[in-house]
PDB file of N, CA and C in Angstrom:
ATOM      1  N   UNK A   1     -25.795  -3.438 -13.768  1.00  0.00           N
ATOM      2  CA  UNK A   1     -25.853  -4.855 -13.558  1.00  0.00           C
ATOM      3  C   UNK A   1     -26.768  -5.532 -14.560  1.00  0.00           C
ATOM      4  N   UNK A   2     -27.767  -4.868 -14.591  1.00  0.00           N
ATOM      5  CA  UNK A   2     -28.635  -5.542 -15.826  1.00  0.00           C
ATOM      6  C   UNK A   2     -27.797  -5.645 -17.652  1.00  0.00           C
ATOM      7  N   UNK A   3     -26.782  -4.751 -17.724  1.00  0.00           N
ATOM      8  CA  UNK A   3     -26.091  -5.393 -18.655  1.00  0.00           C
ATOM      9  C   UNK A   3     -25.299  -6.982 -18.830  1.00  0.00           C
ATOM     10  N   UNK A   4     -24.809  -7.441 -17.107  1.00  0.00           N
ATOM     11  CA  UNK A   4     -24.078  -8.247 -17.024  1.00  0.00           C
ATOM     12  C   UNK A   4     -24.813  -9.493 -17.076  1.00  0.00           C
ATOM     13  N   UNK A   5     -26.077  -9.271 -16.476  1.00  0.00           N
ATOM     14  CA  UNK A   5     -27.207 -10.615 -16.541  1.00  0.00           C
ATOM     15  C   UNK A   5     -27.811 -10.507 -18.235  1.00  0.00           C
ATOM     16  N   UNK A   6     -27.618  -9.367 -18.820  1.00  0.00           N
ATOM     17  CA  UNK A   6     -27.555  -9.650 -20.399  1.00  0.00           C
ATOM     18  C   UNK A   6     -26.699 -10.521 -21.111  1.00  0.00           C
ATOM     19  N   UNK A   7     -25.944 -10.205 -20.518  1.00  0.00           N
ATOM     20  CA  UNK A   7     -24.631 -10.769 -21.449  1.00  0.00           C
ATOM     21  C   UNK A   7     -24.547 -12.194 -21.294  1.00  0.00           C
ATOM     22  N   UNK A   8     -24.539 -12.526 -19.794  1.00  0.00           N
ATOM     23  CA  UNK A   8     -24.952 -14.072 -19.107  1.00  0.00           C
ATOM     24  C   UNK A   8     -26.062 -14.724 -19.735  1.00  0.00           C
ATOM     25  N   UNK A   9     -27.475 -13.935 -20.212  1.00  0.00           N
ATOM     26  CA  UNK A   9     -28.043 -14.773 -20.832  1.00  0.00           C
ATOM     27  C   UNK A   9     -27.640 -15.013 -22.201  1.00  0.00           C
ATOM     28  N   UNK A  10     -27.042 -14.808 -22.834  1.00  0.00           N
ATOM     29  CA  UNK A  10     -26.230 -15.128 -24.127  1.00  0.00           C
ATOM     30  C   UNK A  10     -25.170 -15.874 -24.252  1.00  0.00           C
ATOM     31  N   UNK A  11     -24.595 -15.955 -23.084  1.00  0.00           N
ATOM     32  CA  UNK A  11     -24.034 -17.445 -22.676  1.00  0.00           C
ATOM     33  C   UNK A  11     -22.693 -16.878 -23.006  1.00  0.00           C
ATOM     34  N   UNK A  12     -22.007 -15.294 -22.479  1.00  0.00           N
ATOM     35  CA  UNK A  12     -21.017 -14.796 -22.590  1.00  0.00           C
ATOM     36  C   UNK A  12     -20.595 -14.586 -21.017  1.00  0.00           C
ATOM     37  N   UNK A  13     -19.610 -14.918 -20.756  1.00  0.00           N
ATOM     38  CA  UNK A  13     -18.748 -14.465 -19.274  1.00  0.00           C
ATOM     39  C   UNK A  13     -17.608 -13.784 -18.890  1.00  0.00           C
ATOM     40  N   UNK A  14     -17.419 -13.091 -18.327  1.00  0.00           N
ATOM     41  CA  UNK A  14     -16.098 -12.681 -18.248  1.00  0.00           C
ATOM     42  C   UNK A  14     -14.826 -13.706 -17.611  1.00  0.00           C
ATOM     43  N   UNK A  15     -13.581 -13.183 -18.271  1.00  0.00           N
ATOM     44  CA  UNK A  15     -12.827 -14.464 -17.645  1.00  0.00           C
ATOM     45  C   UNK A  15     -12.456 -13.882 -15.979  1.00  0.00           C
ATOM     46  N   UNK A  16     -11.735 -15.105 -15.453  1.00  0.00           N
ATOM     47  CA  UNK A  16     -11.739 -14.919 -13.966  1.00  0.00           C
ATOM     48  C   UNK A  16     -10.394 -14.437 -14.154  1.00  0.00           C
ATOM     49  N   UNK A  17     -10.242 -14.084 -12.823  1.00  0.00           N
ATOM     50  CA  UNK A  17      -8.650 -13.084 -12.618  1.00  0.00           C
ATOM     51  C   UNK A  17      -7.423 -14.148 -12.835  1.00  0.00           C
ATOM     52  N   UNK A  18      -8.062 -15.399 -12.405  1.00  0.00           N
ATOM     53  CA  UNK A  18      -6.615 -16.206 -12.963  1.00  0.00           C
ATOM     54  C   UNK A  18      -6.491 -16.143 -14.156  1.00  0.00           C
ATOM     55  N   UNK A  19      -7.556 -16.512 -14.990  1.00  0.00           N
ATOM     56  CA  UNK A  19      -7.475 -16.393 -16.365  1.00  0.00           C
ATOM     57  C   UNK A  19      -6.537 -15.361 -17.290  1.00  0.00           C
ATOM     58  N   UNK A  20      -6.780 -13.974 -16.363  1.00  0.00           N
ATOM     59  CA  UNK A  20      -6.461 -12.417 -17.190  1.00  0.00           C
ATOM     60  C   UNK A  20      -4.806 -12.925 -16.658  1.00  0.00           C
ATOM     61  N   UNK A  21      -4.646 -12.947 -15.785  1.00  0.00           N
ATOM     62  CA  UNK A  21      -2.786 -12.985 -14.888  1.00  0.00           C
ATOM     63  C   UNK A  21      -2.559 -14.279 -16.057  1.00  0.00           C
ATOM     64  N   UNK A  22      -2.849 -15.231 -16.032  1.00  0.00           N
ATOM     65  CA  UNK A  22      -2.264 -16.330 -17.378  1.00  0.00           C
ATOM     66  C   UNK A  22      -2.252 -15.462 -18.922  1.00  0.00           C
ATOM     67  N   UNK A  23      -3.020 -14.919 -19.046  1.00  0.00           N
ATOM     68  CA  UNK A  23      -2.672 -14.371 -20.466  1.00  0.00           C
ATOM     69  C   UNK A  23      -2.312 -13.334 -20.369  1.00  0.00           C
ATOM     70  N   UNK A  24      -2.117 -12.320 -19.673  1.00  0.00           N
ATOM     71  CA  UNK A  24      -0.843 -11.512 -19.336  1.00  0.00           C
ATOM     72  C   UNK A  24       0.333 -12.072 -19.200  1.00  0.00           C
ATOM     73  N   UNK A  25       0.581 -13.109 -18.395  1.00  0.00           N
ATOM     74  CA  UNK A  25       2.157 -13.880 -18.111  1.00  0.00           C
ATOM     75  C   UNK A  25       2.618 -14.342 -19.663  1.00  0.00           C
ATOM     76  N   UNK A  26       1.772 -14.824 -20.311  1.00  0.00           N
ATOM     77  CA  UNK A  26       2.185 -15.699 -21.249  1.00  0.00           C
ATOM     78  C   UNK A  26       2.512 -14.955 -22.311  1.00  0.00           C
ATOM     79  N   UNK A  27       1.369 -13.893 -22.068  1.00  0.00           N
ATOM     80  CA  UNK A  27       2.327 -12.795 -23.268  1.00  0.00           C
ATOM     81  C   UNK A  27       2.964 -12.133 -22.963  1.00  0.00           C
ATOM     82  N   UNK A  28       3.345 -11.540 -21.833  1.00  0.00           N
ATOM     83  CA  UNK A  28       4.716 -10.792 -21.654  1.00  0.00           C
ATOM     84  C   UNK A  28       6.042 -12.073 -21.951  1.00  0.00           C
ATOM     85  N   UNK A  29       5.655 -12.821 -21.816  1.00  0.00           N
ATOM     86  CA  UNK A  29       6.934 -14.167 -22.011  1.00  0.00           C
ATOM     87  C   UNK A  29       7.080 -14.031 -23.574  1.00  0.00           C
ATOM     88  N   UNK A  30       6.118 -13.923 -24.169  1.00  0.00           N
ATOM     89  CA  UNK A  30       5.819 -14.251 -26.004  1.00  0.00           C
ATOM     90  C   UNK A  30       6.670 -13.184 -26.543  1.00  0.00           C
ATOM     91  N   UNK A  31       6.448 -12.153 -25.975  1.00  0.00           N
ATOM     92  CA  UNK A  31       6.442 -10.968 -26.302  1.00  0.00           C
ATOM     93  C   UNK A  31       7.933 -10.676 -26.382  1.00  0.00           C
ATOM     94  N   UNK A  32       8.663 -11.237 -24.831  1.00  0.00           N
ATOM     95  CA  UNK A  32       9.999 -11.357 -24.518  1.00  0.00           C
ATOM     96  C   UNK A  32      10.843 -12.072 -25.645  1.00  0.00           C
ATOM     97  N   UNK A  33      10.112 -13.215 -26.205  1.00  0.00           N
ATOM     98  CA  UNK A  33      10.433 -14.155 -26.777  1.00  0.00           C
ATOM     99  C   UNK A  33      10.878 -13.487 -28.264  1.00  0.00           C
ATOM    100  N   UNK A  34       9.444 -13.229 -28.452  1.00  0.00           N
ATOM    101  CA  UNK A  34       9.534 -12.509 -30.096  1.00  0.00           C
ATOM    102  C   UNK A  34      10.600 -11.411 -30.553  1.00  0.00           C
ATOM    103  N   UNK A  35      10.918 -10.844 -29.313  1.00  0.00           N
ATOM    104  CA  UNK A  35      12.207  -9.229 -29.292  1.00  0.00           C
ATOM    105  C   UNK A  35      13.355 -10.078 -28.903  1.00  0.00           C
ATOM    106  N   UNK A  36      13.607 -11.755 -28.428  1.00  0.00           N
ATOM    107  CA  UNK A  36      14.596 -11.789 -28.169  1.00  0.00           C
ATOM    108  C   UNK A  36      15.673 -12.396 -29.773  1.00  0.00           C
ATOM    109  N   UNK A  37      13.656 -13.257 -30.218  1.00  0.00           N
ATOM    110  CA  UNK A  37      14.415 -13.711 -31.715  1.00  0.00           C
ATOM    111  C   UNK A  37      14.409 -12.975 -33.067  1.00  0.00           C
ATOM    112  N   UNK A  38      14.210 -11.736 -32.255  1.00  0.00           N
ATOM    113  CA  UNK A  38      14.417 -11.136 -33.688  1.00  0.00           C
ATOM    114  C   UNK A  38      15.464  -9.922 -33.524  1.00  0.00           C
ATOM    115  N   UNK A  39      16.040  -9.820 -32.022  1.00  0.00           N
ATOM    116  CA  UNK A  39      17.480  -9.306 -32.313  1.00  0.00           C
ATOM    117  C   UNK A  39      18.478 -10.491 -32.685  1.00  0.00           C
ATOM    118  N   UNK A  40      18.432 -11.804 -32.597  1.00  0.00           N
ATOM    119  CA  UNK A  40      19.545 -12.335 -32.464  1.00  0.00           C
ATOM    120  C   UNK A  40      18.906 -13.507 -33.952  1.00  0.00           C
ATOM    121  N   UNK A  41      18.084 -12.906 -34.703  1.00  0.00           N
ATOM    122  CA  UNK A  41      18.238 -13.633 -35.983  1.00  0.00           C
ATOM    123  C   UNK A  41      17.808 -14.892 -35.720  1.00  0.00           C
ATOM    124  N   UNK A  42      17.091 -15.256 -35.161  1.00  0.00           N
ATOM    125  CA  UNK A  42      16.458 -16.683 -34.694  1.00  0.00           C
ATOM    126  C   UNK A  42      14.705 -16.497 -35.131  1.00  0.00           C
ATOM    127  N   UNK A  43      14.469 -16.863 -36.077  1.00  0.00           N
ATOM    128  CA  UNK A  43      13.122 -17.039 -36.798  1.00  0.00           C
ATOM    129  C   UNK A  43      12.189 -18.613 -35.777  1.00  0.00           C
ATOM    130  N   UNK A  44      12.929 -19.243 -35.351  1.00  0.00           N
ATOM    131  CA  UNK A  44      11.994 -20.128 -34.174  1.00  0.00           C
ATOM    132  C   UNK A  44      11.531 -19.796 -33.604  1.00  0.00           C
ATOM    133  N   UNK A  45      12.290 -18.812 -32.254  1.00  0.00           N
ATOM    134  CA  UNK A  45      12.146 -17.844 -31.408  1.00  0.00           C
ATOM    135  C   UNK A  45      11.255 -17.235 -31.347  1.00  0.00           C
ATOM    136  N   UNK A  46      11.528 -16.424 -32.731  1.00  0.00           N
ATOM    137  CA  UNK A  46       9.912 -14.961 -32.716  1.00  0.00           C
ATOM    138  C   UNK A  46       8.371 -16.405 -33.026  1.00  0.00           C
ATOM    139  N   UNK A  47       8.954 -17.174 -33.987  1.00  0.00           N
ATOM    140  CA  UNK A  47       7.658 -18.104 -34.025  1.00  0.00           C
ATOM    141  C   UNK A  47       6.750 -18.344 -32.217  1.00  0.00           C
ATOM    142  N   UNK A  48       7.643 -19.176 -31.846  1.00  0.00           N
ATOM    143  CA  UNK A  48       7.659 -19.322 -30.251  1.00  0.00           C
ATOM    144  C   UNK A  48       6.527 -18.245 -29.531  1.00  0.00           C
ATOM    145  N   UNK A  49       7.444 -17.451 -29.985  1.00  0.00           N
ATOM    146  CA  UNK A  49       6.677 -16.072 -29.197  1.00  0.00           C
ATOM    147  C   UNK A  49       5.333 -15.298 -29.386  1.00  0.00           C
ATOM    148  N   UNK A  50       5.575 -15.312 -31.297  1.00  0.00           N
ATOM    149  CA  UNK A  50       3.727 -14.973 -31.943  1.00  0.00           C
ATOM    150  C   UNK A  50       2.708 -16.276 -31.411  1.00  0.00           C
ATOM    151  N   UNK A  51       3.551 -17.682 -30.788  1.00  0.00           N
ATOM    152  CA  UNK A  51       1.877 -18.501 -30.479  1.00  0.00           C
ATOM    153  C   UNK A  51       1.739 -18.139 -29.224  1.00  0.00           C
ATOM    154  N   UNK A  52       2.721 -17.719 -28.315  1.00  0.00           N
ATOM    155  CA  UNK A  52       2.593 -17.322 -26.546  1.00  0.00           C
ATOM    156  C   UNK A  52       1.452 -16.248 -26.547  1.00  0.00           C
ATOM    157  N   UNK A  53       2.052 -15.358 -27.529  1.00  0.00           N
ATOM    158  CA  UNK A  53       0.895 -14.456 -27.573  1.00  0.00           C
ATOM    159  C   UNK A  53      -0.370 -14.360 -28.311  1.00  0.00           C
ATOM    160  N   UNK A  54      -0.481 -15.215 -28.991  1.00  0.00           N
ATOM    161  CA  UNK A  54      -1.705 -15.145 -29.428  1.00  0.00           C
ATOM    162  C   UNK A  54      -2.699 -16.234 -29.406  1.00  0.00           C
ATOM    163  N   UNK A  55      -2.443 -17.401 -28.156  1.00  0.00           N
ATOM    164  CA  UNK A  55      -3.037 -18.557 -28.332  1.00  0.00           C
ATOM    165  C   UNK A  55      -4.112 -18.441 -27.258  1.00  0.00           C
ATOM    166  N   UNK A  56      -3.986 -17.443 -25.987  1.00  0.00           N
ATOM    167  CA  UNK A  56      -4.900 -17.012 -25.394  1.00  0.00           C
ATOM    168  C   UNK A  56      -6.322 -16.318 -25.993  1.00  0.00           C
ATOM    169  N   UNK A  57      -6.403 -15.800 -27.477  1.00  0.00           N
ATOM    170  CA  UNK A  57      -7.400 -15.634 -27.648  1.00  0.00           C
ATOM    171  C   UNK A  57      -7.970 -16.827 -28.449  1.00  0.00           C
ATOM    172  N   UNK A  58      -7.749 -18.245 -28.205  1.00  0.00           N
ATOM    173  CA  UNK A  58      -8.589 -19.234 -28.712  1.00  0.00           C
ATOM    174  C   UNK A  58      -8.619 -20.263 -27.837  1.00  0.00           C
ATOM    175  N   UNK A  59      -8.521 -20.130 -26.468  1.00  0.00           N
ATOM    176  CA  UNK A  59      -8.595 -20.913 -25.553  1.00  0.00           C
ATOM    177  C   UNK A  59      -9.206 -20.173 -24.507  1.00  0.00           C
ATOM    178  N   UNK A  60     -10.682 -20.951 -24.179  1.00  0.00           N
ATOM    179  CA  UNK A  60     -11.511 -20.128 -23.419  1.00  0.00           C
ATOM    180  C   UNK A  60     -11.236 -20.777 -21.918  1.00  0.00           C
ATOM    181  N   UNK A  61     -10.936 -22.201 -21.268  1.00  0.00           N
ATOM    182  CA  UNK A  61     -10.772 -22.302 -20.264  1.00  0.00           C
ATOM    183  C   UNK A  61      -9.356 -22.168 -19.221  1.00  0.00           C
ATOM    184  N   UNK A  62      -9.594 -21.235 -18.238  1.00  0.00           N
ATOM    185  CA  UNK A  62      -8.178 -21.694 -17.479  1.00  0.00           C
ATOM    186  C   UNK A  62      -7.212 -22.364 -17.489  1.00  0.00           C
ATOM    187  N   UNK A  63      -7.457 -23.921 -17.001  1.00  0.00           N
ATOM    188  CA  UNK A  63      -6.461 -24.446 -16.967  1.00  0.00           C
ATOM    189  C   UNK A  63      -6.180 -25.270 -18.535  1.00  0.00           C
ATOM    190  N   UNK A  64      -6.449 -25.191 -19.148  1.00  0.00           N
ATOM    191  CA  UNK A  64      -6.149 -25.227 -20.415  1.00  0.00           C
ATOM    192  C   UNK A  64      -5.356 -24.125 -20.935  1.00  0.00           C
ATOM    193  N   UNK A  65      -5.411 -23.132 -20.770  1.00  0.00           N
ATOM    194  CA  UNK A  65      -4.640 -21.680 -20.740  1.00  0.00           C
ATOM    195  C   UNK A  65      -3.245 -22.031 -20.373  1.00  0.00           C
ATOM    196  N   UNK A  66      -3.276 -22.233 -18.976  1.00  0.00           N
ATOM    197  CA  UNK A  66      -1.560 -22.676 -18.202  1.00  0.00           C
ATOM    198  C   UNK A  66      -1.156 -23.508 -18.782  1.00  0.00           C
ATOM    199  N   UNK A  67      -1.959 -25.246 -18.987  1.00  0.00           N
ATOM    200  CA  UNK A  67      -1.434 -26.345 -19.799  1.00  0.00           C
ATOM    201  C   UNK A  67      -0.491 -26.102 -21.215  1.00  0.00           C
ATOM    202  N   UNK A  68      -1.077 -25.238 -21.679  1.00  0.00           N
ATOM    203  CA  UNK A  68      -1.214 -25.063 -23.181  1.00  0.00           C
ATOM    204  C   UNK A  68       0.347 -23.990 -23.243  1.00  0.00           C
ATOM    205  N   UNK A  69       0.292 -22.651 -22.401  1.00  0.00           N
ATOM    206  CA  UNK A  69       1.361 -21.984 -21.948  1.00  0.00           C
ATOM    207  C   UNK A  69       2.478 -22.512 -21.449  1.00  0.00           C
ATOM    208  N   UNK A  70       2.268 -23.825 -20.604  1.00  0.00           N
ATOM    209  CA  UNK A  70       3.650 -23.904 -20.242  1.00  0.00           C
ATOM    210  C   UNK A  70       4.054 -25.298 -21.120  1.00  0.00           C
ATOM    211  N   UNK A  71       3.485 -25.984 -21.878  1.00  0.00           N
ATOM    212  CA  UNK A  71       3.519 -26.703 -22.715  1.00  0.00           C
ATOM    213  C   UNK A  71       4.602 -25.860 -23.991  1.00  0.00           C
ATOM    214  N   UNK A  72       4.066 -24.825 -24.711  1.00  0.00           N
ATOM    215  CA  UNK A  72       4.660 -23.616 -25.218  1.00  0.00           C
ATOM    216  C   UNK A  72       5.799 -23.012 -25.114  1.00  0.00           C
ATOM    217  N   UNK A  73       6.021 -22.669 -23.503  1.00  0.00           N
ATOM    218  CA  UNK A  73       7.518 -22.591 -22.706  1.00  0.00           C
ATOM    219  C   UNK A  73       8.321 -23.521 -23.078  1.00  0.00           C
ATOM    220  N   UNK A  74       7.913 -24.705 -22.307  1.00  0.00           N
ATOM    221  CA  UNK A  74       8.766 -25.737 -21.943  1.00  0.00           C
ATOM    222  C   UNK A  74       9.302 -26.230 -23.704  1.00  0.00           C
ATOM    223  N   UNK A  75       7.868 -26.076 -24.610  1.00  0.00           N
ATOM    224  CA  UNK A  75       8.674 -26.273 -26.034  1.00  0.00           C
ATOM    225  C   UNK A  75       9.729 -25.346 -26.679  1.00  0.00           C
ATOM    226  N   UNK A  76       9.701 -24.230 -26.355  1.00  0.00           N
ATOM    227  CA  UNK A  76      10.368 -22.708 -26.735  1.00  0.00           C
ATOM    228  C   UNK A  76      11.489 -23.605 -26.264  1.00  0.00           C
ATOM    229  N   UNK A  77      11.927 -23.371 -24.682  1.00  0.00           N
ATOM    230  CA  UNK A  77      13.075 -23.822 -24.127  1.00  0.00           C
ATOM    231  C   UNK A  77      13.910 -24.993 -24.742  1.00  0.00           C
ATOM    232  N   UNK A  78      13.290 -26.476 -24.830  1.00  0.00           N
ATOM    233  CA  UNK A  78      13.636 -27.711 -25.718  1.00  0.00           C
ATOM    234  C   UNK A  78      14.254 -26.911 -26.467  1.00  0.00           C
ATOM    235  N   UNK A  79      13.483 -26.504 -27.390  1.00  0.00           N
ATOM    236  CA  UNK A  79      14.581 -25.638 -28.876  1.00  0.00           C
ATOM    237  C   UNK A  79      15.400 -24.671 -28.840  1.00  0.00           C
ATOM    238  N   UNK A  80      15.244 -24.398 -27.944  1.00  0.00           N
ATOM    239  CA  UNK A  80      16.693 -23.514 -27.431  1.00  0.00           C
ATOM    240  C   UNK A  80      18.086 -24.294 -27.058  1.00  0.00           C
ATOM    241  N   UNK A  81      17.489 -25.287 -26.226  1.00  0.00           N
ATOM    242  CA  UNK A  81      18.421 -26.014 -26.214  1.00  0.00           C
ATOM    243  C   UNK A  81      19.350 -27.108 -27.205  1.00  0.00           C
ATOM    244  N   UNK A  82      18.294 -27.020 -28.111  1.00  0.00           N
ATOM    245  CA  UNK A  82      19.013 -28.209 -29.320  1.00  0.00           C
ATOM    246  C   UNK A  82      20.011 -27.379 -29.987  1.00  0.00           C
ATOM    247  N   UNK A  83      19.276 -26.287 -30.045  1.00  0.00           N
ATOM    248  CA  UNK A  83      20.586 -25.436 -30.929  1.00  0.00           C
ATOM    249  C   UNK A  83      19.188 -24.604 -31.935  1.00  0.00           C
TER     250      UNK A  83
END
């Protein structure tokens, strides 16, 4: 425990369990994303998918996490739909 009140005084925290389940979800989605556009020749797609997965390591709060993720989705999807 005295490591964890170390780390706290350095003004480091661990994220909370919602946090870890949001950047797990978002990258198994990214991830989905990236294998779906790069069997079917869609260079948007895998784009789509490298920010799902990798935008969780520059966003430190929660709900900024989901915002930002389903913001991401919901843009993936739009462009799916235009063509």
């Amino acid at each position: 425990m005295e490591t964890l009140s170390a780390l706290q005084s350095l003004g480091l925290e661990l994220p909370s369990p919602a946090y870890i389940v949001g950047a797990i979800l978002f990258g198994l989605i990214g991830m989905a994303a990236y294998w779906h556009g790069k069997r079917a020749q869609q260079p948007r797609t895998r784009w789509w998918g490298v920010a799902l997965m990798f935008y969780p390591y520059v966003v430190s709060a929660t709900w900024l996490l989901y915002a930002v993720g389903v913001a991401l989705c919901l843009g993936m999807w739009w462009d799916g739909q235009r063509g």
